[in-house]
Protein backbone atom coordinates (compact mmCIF):
# COMPACT_ATOMS: atom_id res chain seq x y z
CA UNK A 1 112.62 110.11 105.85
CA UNK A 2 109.51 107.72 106.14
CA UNK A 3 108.98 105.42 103.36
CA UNK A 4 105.78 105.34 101.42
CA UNK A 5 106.57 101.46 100.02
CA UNK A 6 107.22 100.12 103.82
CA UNK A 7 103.52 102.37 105.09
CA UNK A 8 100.78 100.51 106.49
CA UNK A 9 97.51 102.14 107.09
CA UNK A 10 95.25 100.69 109.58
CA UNK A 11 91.27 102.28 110.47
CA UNK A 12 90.32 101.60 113.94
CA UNK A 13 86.94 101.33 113.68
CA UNK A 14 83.83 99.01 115.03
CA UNK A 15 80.95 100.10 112.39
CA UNK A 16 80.12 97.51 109.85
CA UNK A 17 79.89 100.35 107.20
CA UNK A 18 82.16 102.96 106.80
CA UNK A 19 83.69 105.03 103.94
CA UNK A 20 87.36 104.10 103.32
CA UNK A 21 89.41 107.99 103.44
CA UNK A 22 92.05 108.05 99.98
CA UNK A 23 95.39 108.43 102.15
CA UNK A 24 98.84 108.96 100.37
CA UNK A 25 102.51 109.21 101.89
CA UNK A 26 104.24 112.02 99.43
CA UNK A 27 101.74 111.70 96.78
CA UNK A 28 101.78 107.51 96.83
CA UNK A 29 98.66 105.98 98.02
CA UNK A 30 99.04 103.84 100.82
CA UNK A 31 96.19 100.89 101.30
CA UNK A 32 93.82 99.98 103.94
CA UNK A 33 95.13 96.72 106.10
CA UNK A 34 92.48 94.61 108.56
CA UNK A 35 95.89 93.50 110.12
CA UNK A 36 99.10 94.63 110.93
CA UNK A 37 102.29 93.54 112.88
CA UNK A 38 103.83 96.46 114.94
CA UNK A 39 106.38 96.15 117.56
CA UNK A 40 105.99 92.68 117.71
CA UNK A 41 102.12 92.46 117.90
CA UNK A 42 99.45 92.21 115.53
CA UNK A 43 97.19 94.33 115.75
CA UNK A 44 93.33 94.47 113.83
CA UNK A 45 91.07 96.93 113.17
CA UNK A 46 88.57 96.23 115.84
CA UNK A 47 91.49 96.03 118.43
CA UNK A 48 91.00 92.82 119.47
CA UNK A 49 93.90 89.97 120.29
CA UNK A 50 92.41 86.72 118.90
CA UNK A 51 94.56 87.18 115.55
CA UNK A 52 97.65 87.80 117.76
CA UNK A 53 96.80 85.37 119.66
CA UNK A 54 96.34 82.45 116.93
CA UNK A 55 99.19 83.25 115.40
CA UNK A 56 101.80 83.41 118.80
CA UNK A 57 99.69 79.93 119.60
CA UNK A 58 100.19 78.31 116.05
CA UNK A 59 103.75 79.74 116.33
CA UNK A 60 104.54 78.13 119.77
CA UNK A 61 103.30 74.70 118.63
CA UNK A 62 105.42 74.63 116.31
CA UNK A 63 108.60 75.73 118.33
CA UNK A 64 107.25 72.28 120.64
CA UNK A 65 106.97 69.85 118.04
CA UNK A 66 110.14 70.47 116.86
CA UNK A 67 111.90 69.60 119.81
């Protein structure tokens, strides 16, 4: 059974203005993210990589430096 603590909600959208839908999991409302990590990759709302990227990048320096 899904779990409405562990739900992520995420509005693919490129409009500057748009009105945010109420969405619930079993009557618990579940928020709006601008960023979330699935399978590994995070993923925004605009579906573009530069977050995932920075992150794997900042992520990978470190890794390096501690070596």
């Amino acid at each position: 059974m899904p779990s409405p603590e562990k739900a992520e909600a995420l509005l693919f959208t490129c409009r500057l203005k748009y009105k945010i839908p109420d969405l619930s999991i079993f009557g618990e409302p579940t928020q709006l993210k601008t960023l979330v990590k699935y399978l590994g990759i995070y993923i925004d709302r605009k579906l573009t990589w530069s977050k995932h990227v920075e992150i794997e990048t900042e992520k990978a320096i470190k890794t390096l430096w501690v070596c």
